[in-house]
PDB file of N, CA and C in Angstrom:
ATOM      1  N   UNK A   1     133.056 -31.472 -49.304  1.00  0.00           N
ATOM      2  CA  UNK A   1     133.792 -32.229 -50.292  1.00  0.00           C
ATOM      3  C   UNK A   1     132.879 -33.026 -51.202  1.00  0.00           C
ATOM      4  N   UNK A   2     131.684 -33.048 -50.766  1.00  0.00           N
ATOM      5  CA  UNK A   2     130.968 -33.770 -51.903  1.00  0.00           C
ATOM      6  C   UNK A   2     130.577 -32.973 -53.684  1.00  0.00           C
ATOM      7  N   UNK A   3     130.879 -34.149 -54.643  1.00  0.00           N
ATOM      8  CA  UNK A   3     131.326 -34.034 -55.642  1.00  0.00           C
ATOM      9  C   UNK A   3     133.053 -33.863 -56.055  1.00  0.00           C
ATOM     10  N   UNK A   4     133.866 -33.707 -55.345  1.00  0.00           N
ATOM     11  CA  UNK A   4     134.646 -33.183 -55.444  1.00  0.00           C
ATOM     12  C   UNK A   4     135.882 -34.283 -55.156  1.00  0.00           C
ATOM     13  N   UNK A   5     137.495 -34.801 -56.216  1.00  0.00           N
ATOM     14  CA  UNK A   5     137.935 -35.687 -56.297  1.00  0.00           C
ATOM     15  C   UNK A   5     139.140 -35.301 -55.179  1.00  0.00           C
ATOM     16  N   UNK A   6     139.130 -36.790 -54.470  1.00  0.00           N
ATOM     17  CA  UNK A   6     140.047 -36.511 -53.249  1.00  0.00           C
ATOM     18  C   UNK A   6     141.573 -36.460 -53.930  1.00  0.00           C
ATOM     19  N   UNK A   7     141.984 -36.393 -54.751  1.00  0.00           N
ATOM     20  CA  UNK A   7     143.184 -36.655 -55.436  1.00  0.00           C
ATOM     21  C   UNK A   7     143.477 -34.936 -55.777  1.00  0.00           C
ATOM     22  N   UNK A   8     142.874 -34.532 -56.774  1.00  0.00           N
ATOM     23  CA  UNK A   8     143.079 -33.204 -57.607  1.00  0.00           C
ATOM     24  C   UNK A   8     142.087 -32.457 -57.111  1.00  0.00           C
ATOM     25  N   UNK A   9     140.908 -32.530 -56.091  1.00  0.00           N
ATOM     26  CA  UNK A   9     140.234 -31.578 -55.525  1.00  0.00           C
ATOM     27  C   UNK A   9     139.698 -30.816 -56.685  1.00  0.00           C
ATOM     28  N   UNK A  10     139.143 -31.297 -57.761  1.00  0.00           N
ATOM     29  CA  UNK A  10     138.201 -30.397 -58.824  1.00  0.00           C
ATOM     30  C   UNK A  10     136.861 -31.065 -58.732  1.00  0.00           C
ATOM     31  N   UNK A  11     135.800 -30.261 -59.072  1.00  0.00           N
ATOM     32  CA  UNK A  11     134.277 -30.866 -58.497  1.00  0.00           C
ATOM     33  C   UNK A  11     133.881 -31.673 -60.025  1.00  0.00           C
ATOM     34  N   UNK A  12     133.439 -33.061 -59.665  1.00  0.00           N
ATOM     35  CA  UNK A  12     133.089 -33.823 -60.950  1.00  0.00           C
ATOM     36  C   UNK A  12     131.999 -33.387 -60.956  1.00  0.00           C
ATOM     37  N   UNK A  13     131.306 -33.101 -62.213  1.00  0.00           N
ATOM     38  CA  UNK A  13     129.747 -33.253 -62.604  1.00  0.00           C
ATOM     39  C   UNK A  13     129.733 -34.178 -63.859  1.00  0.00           C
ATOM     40  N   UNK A  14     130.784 -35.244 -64.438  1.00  0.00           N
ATOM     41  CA  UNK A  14     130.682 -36.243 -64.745  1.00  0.00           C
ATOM     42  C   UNK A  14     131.572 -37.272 -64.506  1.00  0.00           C
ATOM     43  N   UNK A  15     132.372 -38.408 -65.313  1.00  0.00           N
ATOM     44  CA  UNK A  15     133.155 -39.272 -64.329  1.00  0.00           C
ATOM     45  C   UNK A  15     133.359 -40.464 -65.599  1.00  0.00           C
ATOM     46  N   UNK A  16     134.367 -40.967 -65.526  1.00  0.00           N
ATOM     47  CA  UNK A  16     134.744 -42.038 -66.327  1.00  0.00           C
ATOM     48  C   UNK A  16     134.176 -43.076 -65.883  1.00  0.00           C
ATOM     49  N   UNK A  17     133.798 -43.824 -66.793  1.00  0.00           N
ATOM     50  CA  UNK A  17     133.410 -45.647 -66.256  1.00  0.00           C
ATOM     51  C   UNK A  17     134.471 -46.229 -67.285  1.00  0.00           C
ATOM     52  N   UNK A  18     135.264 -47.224 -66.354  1.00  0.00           N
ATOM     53  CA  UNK A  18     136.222 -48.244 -66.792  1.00  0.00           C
ATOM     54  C   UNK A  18     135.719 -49.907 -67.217  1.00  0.00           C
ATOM     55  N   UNK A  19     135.989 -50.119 -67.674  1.00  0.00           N
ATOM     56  CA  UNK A  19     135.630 -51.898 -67.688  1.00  0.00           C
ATOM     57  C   UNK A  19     136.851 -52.483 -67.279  1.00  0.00           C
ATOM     58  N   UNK A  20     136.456 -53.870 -66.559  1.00  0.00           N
ATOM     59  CA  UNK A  20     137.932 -53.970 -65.930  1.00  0.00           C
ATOM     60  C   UNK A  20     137.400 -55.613 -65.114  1.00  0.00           C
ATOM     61  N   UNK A  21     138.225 -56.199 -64.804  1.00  0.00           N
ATOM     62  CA  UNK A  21     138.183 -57.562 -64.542  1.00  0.00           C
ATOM     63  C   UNK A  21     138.361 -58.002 -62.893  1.00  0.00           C
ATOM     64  N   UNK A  22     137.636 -58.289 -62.209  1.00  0.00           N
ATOM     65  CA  UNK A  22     137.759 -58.449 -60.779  1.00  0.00           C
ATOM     66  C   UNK A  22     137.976 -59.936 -60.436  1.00  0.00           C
ATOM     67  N   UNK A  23     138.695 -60.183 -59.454  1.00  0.00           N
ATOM     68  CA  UNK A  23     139.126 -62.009 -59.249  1.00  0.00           C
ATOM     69  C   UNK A  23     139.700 -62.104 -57.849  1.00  0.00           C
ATOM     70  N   UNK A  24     139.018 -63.367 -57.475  1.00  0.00           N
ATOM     71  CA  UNK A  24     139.983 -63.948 -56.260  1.00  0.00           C
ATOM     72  C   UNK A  24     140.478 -64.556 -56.631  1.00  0.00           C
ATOM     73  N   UNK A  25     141.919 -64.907 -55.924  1.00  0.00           N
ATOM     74  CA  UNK A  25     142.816 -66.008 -56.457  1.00  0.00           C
ATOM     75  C   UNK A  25     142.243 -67.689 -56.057  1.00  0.00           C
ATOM     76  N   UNK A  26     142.667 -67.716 -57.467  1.00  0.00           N
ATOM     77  CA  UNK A  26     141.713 -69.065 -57.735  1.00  0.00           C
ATOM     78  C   UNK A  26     140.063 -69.192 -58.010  1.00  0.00           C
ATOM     79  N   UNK A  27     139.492 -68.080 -58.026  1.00  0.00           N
ATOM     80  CA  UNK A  27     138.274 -68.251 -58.100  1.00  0.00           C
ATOM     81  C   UNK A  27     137.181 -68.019 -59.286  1.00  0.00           C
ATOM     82  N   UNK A  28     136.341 -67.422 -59.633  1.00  0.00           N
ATOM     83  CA  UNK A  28     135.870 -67.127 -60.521  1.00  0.00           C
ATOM     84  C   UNK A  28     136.275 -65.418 -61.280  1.00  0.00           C
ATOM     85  N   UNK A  29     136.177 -65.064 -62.147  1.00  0.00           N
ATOM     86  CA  UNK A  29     136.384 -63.517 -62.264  1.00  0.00           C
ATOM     87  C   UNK A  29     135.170 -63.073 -62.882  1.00  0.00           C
ATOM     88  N   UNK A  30     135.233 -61.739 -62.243  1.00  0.00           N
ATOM     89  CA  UNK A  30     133.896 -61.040 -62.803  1.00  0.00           C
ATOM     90  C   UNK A  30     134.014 -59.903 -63.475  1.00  0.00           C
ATOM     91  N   UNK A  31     133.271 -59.618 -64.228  1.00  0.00           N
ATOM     92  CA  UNK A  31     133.143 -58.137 -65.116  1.00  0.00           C
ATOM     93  C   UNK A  31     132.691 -57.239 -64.650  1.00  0.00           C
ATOM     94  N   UNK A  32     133.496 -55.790 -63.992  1.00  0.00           N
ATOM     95  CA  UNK A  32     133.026 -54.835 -63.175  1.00  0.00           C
ATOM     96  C   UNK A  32     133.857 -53.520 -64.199  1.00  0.00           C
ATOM     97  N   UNK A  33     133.514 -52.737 -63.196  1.00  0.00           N
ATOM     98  CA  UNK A  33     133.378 -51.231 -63.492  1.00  0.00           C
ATOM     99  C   UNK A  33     133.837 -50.070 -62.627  1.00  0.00           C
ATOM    100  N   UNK A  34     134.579 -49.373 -63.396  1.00  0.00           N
ATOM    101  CA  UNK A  34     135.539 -48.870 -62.275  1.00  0.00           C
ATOM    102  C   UNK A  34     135.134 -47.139 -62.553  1.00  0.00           C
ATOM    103  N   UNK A  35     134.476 -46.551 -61.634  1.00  0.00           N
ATOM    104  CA  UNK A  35     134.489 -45.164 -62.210  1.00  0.00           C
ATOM    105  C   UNK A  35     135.516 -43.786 -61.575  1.00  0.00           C
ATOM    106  N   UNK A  36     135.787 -43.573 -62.577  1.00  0.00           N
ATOM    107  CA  UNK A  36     137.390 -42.272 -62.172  1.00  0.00           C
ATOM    108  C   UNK A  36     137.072 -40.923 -62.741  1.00  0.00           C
ATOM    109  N   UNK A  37     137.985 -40.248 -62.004  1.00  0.00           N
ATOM    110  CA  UNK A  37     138.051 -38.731 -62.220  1.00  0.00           C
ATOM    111  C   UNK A  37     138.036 -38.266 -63.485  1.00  0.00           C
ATOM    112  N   UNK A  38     137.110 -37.979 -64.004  1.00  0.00           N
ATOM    113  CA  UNK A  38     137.650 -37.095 -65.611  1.00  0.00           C
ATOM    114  C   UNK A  38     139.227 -36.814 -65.442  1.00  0.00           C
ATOM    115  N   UNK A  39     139.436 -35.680 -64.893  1.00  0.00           N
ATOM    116  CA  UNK A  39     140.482 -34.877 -64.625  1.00  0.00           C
ATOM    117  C   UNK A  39     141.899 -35.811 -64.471  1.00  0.00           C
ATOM    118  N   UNK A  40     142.005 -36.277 -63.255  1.00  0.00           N
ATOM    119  CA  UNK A  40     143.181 -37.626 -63.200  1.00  0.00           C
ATOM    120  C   UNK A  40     143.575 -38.928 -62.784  1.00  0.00           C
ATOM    121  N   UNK A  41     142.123 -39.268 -63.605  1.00  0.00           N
ATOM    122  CA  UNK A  41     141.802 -40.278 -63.737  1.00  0.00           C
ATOM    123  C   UNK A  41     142.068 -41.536 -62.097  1.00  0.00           C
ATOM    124  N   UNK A  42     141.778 -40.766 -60.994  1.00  0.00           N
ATOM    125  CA  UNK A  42     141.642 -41.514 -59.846  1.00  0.00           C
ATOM    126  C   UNK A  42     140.740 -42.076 -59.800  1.00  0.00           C
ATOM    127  N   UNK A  43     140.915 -43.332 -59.477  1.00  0.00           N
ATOM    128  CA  UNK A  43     139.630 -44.689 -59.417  1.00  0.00           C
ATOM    129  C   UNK A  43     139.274 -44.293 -58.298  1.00  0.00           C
ATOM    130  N   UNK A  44     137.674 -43.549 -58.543  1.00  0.00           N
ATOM    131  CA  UNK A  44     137.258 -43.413 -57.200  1.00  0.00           C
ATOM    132  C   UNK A  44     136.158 -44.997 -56.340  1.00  0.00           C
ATOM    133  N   UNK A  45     135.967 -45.178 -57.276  1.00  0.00           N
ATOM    134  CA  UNK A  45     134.761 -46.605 -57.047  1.00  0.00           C
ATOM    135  C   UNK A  45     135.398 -47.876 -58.195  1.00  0.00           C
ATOM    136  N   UNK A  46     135.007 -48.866 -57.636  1.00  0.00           N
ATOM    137  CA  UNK A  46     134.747 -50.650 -58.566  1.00  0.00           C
ATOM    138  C   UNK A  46     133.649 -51.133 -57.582  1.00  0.00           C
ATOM    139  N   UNK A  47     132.793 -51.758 -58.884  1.00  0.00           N
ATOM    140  CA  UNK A  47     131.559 -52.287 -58.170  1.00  0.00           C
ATOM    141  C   UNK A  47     131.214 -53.049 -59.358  1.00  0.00           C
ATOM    142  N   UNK A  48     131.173 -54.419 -59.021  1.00  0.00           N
ATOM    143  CA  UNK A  48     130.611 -55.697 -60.337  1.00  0.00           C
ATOM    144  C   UNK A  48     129.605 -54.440 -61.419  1.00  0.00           C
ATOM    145  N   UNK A  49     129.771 -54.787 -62.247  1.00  0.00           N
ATOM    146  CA  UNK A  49     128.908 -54.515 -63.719  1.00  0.00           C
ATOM    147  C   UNK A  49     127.641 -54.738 -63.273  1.00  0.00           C
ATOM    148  N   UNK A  50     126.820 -54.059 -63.324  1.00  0.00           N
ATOM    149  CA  UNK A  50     125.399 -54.610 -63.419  1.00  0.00           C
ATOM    150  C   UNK A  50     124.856 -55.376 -64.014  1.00  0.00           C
ATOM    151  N   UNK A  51     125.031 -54.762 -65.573  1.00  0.00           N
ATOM    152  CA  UNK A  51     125.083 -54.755 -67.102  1.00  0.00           C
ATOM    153  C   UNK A  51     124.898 -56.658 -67.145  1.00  0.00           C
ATOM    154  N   UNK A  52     126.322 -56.076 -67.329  1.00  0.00           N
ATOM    155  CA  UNK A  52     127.173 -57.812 -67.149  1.00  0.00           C
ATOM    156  C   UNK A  52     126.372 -59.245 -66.309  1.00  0.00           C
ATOM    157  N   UNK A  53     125.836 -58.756 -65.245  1.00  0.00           N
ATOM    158  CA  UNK A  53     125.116 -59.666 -64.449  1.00  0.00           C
ATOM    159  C   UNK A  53     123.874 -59.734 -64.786  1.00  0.00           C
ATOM    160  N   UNK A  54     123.263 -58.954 -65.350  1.00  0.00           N
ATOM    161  CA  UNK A  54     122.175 -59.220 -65.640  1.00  0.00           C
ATOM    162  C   UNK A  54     122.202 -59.988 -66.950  1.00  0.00           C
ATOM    163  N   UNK A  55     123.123 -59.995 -67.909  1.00  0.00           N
ATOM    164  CA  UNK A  55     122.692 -60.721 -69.190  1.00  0.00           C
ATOM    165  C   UNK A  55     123.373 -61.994 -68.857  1.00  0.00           C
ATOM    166  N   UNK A  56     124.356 -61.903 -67.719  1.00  0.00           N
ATOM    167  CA  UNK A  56     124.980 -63.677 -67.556  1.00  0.00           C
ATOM    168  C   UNK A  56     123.798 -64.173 -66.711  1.00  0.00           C
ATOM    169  N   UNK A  57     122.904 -63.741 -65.812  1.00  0.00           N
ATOM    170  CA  UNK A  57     121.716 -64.801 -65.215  1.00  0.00           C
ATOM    171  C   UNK A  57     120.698 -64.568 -66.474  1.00  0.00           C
ATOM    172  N   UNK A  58     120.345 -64.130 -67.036  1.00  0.00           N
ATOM    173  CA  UNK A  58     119.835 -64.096 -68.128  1.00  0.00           C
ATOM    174  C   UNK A  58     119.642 -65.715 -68.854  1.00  0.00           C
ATOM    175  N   UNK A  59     121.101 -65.515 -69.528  1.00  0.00           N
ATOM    176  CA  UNK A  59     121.607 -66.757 -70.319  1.00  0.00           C
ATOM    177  C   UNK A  59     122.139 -68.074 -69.600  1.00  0.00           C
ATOM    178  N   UNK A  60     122.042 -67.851 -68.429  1.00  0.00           N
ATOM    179  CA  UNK A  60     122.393 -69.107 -67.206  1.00  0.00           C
ATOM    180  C   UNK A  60     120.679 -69.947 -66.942  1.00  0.00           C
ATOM    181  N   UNK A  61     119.777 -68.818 -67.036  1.00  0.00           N
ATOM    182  CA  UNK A  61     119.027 -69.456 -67.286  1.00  0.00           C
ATOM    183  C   UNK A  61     118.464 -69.595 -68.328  1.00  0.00           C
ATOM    184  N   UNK A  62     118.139 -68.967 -69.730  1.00  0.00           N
ATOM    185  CA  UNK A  62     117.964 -69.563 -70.544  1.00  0.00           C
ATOM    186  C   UNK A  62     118.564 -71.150 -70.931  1.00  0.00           C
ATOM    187  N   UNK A  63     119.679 -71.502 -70.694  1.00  0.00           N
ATOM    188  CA  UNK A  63     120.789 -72.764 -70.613  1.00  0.00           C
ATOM    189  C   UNK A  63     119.829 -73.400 -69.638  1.00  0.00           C
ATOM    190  N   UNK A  64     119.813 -73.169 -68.714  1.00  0.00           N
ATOM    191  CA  UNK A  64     119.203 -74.575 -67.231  1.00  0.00           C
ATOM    192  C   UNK A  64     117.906 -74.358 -68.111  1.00  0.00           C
ATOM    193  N   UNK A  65     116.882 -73.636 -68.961  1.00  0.00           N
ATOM    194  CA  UNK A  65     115.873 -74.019 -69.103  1.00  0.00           C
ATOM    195  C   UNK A  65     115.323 -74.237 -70.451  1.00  0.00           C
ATOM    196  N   UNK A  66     116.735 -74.923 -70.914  1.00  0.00           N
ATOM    197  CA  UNK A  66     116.636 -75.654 -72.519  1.00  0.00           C
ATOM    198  C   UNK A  66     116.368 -74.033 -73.271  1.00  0.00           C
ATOM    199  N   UNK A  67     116.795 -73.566 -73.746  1.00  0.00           N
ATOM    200  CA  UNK A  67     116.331 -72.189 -74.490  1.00  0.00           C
ATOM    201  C   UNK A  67     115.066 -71.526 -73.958  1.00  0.00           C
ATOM    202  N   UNK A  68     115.007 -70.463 -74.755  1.00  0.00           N
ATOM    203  CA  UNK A  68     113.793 -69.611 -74.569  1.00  0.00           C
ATOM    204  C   UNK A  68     113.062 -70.268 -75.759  1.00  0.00           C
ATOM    205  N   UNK A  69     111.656 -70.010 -76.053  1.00  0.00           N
ATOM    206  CA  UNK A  69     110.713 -69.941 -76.656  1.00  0.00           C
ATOM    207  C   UNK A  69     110.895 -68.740 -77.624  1.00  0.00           C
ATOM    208  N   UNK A  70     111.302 -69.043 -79.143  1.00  0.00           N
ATOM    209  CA  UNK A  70     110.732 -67.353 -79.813  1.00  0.00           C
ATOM    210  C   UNK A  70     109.577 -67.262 -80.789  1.00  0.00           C
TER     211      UNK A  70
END
């Protein structure tokens, strides 16, 4: 079964990425990524944004360390 979507059983050799909003109640929300079936569109995975995390510690610290230098 590998490659292959547990829903419609056709073999992916590519795959949708979603953007999409993750949250505990009451807590902070994060910017993640949801990747699905070409075919019908079953969310096979969500996993935080990388992307996303890397440019928010980025700019979390640029902020705690008075700007960058350009």
């Amino acid at each position: 079964m590998i490659n292959k979507c547990p829903k419609c059983e056709k073999v992916i050799i590519q795959f949708r990425i979603n953007t999409v909003v993750g949250a505990m109640p009451f807590k902070n929300k994060w910017n993640c990524v949801s990747i699905c079936c070409p075919y019908c569109h079953t969310v096979l995975s969500v996993q935080i944004d990388p992307v996303a995390i890397k440019a928010d510690t980025v700019n979390e610290l640029a902020q705690r360390l008075g700007g960058l230098p350009t």
